[in-house]
PDB file of N, CA and C in Angstrom:
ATOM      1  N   UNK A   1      -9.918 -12.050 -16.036  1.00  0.00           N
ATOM      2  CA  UNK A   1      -8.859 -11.057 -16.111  1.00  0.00           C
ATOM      3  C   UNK A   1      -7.701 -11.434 -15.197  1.00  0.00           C
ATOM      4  N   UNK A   2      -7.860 -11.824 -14.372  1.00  0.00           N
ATOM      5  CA  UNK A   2      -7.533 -12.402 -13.191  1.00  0.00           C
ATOM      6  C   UNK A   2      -6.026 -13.293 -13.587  1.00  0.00           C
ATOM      7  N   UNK A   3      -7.208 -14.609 -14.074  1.00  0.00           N
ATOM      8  CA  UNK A   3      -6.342 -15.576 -15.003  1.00  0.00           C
ATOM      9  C   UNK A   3      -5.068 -14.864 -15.571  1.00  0.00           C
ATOM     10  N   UNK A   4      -5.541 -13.976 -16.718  1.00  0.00           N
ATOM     11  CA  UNK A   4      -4.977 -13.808 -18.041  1.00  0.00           C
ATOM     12  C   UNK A   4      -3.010 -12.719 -17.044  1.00  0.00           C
ATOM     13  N   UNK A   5      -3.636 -12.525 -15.969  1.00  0.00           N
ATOM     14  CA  UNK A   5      -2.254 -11.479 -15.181  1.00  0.00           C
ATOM     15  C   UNK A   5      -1.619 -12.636 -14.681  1.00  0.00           C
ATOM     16  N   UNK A   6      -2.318 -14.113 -14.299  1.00  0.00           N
ATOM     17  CA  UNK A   6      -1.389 -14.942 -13.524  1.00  0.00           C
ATOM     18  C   UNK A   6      -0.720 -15.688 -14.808  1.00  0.00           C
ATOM     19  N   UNK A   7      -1.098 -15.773 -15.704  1.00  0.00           N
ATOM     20  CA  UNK A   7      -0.697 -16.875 -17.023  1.00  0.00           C
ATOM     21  C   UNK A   7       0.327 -15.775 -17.286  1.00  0.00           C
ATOM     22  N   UNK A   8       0.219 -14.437 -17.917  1.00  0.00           N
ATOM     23  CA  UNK A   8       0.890 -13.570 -18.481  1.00  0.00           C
ATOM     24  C   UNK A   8       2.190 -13.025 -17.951  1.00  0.00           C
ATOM     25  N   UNK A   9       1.835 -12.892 -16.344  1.00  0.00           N
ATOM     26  CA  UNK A   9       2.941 -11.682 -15.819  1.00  0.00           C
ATOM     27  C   UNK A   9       3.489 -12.235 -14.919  1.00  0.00           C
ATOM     28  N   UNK A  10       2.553 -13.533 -13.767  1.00  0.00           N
ATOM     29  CA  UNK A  10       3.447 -14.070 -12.448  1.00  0.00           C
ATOM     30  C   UNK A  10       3.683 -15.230 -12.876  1.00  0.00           C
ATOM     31  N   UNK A  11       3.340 -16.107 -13.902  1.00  0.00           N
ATOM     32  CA  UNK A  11       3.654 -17.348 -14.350  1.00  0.00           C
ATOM     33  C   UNK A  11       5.234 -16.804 -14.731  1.00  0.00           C
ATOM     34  N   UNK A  12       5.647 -16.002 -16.216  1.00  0.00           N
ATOM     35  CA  UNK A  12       7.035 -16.195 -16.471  1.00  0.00           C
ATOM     36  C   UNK A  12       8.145 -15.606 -15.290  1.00  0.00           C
ATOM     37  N   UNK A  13       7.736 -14.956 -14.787  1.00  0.00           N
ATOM     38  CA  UNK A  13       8.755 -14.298 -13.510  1.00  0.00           C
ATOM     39  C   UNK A  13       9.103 -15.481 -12.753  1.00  0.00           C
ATOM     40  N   UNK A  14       7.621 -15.976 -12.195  1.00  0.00           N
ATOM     41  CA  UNK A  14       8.119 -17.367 -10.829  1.00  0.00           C
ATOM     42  C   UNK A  14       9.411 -17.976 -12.067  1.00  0.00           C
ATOM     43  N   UNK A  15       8.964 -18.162 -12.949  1.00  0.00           N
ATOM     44  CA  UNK A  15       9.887 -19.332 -14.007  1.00  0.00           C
ATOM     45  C   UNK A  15      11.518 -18.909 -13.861  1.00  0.00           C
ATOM     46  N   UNK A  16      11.249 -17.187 -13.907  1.00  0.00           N
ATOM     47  CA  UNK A  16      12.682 -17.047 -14.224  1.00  0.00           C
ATOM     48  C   UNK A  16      13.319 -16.765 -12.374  1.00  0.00           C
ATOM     49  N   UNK A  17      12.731 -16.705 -11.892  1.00  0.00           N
ATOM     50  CA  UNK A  17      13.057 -16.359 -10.713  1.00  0.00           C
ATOM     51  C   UNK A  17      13.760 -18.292 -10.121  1.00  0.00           C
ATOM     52  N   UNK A  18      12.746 -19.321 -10.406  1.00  0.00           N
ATOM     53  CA  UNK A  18      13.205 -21.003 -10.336  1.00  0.00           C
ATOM     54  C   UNK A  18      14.605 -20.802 -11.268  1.00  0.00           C
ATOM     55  N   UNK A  19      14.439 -20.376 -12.622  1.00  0.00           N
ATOM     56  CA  UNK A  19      15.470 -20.906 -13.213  1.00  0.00           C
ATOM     57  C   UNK A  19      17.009 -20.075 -12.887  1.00  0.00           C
ATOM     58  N   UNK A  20      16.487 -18.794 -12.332  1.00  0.00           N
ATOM     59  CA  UNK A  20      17.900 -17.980 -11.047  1.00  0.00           C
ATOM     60  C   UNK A  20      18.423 -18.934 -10.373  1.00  0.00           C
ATOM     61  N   UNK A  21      17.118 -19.404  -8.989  1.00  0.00           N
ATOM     62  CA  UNK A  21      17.737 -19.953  -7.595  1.00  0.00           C
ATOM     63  C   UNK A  21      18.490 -21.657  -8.548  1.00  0.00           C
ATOM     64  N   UNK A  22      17.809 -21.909  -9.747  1.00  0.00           N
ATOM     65  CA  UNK A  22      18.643 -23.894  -9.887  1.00  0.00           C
ATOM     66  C   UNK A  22      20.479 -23.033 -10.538  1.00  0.00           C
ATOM     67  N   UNK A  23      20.333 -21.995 -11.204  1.00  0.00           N
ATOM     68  CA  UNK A  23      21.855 -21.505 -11.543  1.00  0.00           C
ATOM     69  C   UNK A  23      22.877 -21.327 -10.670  1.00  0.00           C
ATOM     70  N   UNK A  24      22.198 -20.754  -9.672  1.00  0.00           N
ATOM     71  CA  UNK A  24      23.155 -19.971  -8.808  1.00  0.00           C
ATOM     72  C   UNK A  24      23.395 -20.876  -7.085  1.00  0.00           C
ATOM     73  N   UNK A  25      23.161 -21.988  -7.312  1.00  0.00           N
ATOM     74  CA  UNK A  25      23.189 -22.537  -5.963  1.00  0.00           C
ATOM     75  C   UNK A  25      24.300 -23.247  -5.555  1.00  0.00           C
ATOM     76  N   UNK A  26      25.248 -22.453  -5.338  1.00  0.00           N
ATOM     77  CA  UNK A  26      26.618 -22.540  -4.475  1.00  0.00           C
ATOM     78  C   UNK A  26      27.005 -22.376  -3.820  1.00  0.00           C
ATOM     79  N   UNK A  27      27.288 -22.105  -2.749  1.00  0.00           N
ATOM     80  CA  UNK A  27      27.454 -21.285  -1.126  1.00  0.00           C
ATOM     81  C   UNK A  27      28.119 -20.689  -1.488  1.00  0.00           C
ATOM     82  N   UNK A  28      27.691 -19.692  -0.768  1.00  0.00           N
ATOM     83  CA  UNK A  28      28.880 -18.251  -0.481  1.00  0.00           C
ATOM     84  C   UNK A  28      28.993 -17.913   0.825  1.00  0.00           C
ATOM     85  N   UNK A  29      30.180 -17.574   1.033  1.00  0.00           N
ATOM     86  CA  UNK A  29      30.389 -17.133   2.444  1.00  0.00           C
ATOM     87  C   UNK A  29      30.171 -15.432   2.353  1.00  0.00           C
ATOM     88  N   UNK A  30      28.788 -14.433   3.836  1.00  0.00           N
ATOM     89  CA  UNK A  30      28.741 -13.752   3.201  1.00  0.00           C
ATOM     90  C   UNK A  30      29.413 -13.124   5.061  1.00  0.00           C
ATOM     91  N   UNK A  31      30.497 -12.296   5.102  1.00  0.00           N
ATOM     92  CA  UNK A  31      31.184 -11.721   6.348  1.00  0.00           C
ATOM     93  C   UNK A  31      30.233 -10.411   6.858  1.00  0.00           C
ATOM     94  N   UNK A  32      30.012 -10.146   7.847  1.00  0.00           N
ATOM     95  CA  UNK A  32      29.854  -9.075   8.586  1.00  0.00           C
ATOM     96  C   UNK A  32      30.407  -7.806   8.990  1.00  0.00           C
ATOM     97  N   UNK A  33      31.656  -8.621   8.773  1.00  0.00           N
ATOM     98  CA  UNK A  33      32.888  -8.174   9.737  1.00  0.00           C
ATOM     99  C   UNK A  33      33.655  -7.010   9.054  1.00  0.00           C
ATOM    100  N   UNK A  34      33.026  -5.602   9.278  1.00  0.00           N
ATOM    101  CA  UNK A  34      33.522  -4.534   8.206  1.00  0.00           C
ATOM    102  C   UNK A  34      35.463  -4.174   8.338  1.00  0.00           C
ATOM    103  N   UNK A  35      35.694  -4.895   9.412  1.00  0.00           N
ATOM    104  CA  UNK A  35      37.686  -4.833   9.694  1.00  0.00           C
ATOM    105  C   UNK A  35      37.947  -6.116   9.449  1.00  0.00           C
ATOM    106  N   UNK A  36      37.896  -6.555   8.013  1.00  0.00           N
ATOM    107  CA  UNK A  36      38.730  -8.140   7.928  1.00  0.00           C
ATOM    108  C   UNK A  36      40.006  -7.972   7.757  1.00  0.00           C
ATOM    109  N   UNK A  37      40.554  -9.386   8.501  1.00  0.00           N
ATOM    110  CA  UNK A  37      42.270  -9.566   8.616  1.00  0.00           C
ATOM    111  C   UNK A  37      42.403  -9.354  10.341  1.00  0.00           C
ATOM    112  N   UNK A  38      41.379  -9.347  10.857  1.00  0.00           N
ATOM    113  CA  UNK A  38      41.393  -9.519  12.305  1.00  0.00           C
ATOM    114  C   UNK A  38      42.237 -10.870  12.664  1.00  0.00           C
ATOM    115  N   UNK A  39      42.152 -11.152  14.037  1.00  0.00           N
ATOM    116  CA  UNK A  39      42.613 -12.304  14.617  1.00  0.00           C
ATOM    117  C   UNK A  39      41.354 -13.277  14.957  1.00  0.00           C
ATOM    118  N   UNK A  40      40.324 -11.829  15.325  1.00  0.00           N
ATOM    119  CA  UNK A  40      38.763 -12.379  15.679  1.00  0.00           C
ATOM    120  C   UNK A  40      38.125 -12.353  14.130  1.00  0.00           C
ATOM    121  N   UNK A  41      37.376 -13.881  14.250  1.00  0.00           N
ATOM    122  CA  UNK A  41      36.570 -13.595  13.168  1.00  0.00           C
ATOM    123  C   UNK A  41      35.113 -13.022  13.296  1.00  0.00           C
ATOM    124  N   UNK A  42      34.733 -12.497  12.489  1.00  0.00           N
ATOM    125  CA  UNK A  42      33.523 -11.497  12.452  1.00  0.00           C
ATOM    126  C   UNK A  42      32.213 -12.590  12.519  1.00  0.00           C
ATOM    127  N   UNK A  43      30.911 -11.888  12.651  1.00  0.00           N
ATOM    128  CA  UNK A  43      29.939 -12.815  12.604  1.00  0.00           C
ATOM    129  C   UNK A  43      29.746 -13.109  10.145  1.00  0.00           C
ATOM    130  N   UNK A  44      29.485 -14.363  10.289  1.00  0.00           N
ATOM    131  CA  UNK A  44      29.483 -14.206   8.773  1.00  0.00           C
ATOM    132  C   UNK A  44      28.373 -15.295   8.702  1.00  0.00           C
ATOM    133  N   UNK A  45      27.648 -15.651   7.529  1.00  0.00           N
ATOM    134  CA  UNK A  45      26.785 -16.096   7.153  1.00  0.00           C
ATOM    135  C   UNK A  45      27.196 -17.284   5.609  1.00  0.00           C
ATOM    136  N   UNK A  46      26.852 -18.474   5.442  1.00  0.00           N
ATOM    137  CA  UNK A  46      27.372 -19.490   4.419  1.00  0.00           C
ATOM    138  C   UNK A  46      25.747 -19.271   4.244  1.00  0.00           C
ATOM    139  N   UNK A  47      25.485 -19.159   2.886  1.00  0.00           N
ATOM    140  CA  UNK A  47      24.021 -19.841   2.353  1.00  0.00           C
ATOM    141  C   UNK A  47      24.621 -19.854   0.539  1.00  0.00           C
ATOM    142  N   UNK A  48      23.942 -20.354  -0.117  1.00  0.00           N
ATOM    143  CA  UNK A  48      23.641 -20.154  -0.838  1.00  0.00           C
ATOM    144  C   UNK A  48      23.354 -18.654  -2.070  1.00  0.00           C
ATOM    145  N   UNK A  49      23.606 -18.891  -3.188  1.00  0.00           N
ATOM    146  CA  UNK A  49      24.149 -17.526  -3.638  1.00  0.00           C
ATOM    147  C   UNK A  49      22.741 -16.640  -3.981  1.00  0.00           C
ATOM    148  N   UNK A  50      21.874 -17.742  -4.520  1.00  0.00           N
ATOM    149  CA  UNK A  50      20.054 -16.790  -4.595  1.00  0.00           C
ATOM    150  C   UNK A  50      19.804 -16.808  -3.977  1.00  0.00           C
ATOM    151  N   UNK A  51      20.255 -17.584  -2.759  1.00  0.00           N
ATOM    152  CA  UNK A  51      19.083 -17.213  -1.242  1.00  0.00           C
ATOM    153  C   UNK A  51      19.791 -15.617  -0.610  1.00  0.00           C
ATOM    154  N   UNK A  52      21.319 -15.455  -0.696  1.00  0.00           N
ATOM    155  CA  UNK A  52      21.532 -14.123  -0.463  1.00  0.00           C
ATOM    156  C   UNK A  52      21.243 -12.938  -1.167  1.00  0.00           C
ATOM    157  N   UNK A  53      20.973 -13.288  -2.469  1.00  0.00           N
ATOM    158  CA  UNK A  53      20.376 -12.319  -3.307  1.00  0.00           C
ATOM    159  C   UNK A  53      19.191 -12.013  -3.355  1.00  0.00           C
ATOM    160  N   UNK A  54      18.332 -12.874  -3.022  1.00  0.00           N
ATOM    161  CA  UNK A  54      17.080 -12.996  -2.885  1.00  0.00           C
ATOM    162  C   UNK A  54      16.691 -12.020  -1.269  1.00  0.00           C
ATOM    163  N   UNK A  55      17.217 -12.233  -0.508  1.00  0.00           N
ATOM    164  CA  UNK A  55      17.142 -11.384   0.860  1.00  0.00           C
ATOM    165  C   UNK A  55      17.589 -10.356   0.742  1.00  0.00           C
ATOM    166  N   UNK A  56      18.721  -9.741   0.151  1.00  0.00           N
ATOM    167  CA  UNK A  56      19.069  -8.122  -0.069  1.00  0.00           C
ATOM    168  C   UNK A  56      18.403  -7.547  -1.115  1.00  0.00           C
ATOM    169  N   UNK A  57      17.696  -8.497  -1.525  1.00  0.00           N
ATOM    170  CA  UNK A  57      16.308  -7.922  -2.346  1.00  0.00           C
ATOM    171  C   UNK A  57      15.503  -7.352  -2.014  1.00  0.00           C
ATOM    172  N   UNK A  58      14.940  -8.449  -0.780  1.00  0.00           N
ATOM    173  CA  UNK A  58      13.951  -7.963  -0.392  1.00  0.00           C
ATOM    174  C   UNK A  58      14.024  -7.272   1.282  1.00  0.00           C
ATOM    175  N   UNK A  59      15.178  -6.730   1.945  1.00  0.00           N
ATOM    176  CA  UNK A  59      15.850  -6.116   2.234  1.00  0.00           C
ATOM    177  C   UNK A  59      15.903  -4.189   1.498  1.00  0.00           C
ATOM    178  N   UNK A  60      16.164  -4.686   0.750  1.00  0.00           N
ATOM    179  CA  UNK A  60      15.723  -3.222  -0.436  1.00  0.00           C
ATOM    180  C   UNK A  60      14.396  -2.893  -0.939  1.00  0.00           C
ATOM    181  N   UNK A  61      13.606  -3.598  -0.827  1.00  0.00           N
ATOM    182  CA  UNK A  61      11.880  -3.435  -0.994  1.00  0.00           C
ATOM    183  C   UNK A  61      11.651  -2.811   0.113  1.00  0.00           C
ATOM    184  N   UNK A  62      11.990  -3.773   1.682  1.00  0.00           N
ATOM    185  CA  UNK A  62      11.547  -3.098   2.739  1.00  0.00           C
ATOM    186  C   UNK A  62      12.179  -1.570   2.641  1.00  0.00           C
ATOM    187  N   UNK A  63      13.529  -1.061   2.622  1.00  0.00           N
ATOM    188  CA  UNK A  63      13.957  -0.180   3.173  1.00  0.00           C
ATOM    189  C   UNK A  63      13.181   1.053   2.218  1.00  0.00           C
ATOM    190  N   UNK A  64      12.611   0.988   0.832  1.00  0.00           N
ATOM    191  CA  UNK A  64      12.284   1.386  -0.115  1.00  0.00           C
ATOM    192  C   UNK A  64      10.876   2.028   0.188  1.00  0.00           C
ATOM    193  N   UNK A  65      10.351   0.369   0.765  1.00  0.00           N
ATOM    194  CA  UNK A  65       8.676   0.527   1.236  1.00  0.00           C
ATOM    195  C   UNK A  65       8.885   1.624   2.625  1.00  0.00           C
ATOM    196  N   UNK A  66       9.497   1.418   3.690  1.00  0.00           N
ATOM    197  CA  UNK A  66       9.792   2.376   4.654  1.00  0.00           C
ATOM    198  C   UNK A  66       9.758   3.667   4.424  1.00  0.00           C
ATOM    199  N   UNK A  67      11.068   3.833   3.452  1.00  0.00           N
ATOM    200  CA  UNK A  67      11.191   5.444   3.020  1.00  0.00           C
ATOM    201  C   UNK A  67       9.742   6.309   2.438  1.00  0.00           C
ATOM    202  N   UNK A  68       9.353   5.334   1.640  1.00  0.00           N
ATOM    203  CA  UNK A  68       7.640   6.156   1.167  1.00  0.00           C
ATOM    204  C   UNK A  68       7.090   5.768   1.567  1.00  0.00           C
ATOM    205  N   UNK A  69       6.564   5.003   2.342  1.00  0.00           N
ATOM    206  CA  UNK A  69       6.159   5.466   3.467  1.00  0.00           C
ATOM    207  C   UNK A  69       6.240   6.835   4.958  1.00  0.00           C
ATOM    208  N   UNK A  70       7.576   6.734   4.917  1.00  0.00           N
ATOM    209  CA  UNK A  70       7.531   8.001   6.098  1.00  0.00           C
ATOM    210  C   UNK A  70       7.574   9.365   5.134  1.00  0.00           C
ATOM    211  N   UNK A  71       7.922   9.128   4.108  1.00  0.00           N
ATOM    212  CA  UNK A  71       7.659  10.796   3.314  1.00  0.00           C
ATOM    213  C   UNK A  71       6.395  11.130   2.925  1.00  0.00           C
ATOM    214  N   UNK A  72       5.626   9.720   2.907  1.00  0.00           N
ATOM    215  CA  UNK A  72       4.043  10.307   2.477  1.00  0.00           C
ATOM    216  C   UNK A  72       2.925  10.618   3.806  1.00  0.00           C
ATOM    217  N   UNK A  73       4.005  10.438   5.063  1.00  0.00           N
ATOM    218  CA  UNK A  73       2.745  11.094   6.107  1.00  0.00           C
ATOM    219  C   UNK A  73       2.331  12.294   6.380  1.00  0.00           C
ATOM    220  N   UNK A  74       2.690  13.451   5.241  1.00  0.00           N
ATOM    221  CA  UNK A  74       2.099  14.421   5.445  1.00  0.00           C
ATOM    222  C   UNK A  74       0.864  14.348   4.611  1.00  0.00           C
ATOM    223  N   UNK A  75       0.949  13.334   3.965  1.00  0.00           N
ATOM    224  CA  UNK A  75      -0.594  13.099   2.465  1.00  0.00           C
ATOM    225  C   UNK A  75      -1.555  12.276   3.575  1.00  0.00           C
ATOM    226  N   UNK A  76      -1.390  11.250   4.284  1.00  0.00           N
ATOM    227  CA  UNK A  76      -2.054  10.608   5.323  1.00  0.00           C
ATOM    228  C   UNK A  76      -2.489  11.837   6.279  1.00  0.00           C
ATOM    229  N   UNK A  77      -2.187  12.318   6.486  1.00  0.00           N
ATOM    230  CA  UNK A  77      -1.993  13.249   7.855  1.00  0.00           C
ATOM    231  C   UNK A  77      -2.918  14.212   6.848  1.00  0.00           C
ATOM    232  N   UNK A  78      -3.154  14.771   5.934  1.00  0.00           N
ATOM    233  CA  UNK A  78      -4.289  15.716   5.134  1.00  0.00           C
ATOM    234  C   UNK A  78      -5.820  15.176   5.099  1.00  0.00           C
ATOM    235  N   UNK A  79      -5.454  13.798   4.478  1.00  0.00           N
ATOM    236  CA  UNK A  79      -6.763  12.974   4.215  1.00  0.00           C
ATOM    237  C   UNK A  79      -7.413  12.584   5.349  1.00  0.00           C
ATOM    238  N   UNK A  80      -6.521  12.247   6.668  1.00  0.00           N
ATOM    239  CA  UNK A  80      -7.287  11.740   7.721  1.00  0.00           C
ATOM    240  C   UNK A  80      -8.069  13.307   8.726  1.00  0.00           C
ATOM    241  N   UNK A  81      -7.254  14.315   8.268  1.00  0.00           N
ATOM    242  CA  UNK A  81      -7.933  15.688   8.447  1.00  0.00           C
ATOM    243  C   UNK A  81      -9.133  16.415   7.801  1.00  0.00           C
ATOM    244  N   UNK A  82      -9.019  15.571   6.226  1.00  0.00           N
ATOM    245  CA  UNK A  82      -9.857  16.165   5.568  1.00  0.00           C
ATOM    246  C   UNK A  82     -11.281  14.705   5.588  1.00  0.00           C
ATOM    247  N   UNK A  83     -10.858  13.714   5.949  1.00  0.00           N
ATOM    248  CA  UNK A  83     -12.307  13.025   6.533  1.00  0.00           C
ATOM    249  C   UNK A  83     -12.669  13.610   7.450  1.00  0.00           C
ATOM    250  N   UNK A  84     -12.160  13.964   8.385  1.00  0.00           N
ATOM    251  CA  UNK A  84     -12.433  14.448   9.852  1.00  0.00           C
ATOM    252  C   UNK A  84     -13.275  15.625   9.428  1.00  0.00           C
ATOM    253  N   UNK A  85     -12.933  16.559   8.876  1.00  0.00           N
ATOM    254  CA  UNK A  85     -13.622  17.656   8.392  1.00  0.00           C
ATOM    255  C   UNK A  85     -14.939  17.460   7.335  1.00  0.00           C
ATOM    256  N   UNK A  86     -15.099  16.604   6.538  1.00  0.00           N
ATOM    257  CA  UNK A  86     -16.400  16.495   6.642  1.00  0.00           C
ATOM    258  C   UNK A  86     -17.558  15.527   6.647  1.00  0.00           C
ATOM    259  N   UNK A  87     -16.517  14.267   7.712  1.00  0.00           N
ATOM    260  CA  UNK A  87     -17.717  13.963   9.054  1.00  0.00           C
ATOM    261  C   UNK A  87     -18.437  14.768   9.683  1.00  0.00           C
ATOM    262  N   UNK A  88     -17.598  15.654   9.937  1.00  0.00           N
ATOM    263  CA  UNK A  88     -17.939  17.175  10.513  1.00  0.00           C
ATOM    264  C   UNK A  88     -19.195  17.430  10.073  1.00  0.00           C
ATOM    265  N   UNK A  89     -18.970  18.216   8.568  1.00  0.00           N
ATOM    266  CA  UNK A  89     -19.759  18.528   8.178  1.00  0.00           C
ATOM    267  C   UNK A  89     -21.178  18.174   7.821  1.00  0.00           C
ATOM    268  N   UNK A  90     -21.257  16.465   7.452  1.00  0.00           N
ATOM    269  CA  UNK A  90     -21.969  15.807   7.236  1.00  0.00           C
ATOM    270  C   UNK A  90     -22.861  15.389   8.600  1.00  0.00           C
ATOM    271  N   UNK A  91     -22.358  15.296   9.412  1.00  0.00           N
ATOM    272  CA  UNK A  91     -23.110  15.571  10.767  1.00  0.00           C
ATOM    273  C   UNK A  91     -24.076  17.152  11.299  1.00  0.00           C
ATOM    274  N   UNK A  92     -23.394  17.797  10.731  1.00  0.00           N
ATOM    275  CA  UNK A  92     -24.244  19.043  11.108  1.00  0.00           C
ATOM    276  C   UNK A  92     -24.682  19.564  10.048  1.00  0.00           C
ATOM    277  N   UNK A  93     -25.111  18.903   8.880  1.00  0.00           N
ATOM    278  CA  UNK A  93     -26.128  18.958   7.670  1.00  0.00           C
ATOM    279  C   UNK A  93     -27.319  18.285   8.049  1.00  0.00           C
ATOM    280  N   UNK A  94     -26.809  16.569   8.684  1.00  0.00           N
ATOM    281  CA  UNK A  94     -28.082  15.942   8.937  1.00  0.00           C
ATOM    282  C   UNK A  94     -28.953  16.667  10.497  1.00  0.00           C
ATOM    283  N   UNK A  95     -27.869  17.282  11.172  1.00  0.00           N
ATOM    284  CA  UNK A  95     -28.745  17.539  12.717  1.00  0.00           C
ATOM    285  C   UNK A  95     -29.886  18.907  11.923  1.00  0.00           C
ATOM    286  N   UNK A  96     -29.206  19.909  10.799  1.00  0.00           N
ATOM    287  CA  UNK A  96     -29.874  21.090  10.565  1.00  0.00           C
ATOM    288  C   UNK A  96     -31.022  20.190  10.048  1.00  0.00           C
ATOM    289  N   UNK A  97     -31.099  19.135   9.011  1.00  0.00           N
ATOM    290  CA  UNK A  97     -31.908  18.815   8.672  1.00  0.00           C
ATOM    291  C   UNK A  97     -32.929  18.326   9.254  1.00  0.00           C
ATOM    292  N   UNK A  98     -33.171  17.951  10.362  1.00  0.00           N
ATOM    293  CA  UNK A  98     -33.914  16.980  11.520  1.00  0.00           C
ATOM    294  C   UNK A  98     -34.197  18.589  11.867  1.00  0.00           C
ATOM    295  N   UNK A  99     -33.729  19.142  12.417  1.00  0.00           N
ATOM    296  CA  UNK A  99     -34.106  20.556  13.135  1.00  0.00           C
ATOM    297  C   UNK A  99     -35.161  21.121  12.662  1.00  0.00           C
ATOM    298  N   UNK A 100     -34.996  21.488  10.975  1.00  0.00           N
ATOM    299  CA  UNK A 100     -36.171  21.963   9.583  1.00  0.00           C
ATOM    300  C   UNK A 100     -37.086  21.472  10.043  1.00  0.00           C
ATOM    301  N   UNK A 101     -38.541  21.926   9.909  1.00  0.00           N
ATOM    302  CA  UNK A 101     -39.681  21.686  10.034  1.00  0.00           C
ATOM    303  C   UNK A 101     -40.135  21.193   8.780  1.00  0.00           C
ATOM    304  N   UNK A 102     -40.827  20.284   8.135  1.00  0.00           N
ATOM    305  CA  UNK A 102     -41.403  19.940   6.675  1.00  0.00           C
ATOM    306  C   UNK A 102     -41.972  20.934   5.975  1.00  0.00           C
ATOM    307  N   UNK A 103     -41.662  21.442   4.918  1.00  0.00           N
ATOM    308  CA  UNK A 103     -42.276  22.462   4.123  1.00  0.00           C
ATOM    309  C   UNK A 103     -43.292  22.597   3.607  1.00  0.00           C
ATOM    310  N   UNK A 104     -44.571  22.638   3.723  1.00  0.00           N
ATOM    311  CA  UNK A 104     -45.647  22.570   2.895  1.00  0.00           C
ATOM    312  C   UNK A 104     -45.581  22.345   1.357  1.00  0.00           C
ATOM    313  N   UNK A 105     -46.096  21.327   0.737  1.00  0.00           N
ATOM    314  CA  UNK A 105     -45.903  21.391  -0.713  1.00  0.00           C
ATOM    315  C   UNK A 105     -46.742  22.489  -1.836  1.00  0.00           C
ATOM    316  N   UNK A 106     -47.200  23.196  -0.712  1.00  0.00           N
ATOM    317  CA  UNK A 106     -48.207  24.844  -1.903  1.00  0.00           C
ATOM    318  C   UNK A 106     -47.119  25.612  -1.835  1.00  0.00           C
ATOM    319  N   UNK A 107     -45.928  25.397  -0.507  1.00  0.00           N
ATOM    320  CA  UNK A 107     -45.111  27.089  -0.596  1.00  0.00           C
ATOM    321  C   UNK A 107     -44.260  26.617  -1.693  1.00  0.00           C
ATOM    322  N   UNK A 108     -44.022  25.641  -1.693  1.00  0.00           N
ATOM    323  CA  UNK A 108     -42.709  25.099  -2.675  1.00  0.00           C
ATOM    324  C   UNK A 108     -43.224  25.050  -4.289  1.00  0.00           C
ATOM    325  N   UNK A 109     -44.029  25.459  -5.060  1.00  0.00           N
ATOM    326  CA  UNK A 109     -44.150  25.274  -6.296  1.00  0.00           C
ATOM    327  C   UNK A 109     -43.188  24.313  -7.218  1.00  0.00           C
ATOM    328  N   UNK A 110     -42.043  25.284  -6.861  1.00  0.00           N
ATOM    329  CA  UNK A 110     -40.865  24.856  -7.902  1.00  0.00           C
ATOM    330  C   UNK A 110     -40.324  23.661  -7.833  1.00  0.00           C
ATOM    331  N   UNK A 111     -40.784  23.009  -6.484  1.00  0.00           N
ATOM    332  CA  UNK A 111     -39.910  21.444  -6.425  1.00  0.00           C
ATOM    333  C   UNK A 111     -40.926  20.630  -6.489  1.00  0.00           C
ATOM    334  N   UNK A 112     -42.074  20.857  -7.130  1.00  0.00           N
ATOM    335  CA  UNK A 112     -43.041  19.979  -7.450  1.00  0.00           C
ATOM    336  C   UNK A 112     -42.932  19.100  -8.712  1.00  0.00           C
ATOM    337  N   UNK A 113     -43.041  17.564  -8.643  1.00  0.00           N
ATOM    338  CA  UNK A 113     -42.475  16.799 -10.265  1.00  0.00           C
ATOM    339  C   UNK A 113     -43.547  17.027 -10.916  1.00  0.00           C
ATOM    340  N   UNK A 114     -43.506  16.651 -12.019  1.00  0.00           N
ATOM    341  CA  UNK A 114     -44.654  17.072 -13.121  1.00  0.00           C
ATOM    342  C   UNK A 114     -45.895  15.946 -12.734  1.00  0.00           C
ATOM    343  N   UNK A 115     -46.001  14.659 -11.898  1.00  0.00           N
ATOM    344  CA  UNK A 115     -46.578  13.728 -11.752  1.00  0.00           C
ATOM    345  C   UNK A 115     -47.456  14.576 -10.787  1.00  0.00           C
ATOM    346  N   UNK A 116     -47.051  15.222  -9.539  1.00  0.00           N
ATOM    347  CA  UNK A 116     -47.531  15.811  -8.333  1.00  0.00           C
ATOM    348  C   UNK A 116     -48.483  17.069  -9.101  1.00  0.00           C
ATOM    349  N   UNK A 117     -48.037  17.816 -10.137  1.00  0.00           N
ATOM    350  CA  UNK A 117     -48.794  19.219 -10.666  1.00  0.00           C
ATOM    351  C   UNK A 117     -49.901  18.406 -12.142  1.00  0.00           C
ATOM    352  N   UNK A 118     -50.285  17.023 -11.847  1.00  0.00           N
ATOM    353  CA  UNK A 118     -51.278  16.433 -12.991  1.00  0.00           C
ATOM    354  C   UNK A 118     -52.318  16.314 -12.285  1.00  0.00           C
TER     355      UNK A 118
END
């Protein structure tokens, strides 16, 4: 299955993603400097035109991944409450249980298997 997602879905992407960065490889000058026409020049950056596209890409993944991330810590913040709660519980099921004394199997009829009443 494995295979059939790398042949199918990340094989043609890498392809088109190679055949982006061989199109687009020209420098660009990319400025910083939000007041151009200064005397001072701003800090600016020369690369290449997919390598800058390629980084405000993934630039926008991060800021993307960030944002849902910090809006979903009230769903983290439930689940890590609601394990907590029944660790809880599951702890003071097993202590009641250790506590119980073994039941005789004459008082119990009803939880007897049909193998035990032959």
């Amino acid at each position: 299955m494995k295979t059939l997602v790398r042949l199918f879905v990340v094989l043609p992407v890498a392809l088109v993603i190679v055949l982006f960065a061989v199109a687009n490889r020209h420098m660009v000058t990319v400025s910083l400097d939000p007041f151009p026409g200064n005397d001072i020049q701003g800090p600016s950056i020369t690369a290449p035109l997919f390598l800058v596209q390629f980084l405000a890409a993934l630039a926008g993944v991060l800021a993307g991944g960030a944002a849902v991330w910090l809006s979903q810590g009230r769903y983290r913040k439930a689940a890590r409450e609601a394990h907590a709660t029944a660790e809880r519980a599951r702890m003071e099921a097993e202590k009641l249980r250790a506590a119980q004394p073994e039941a005789p199997r004459a008082l119990l009829p009803g939880l007897m298997s049909r193998r035990d009443a032959a």
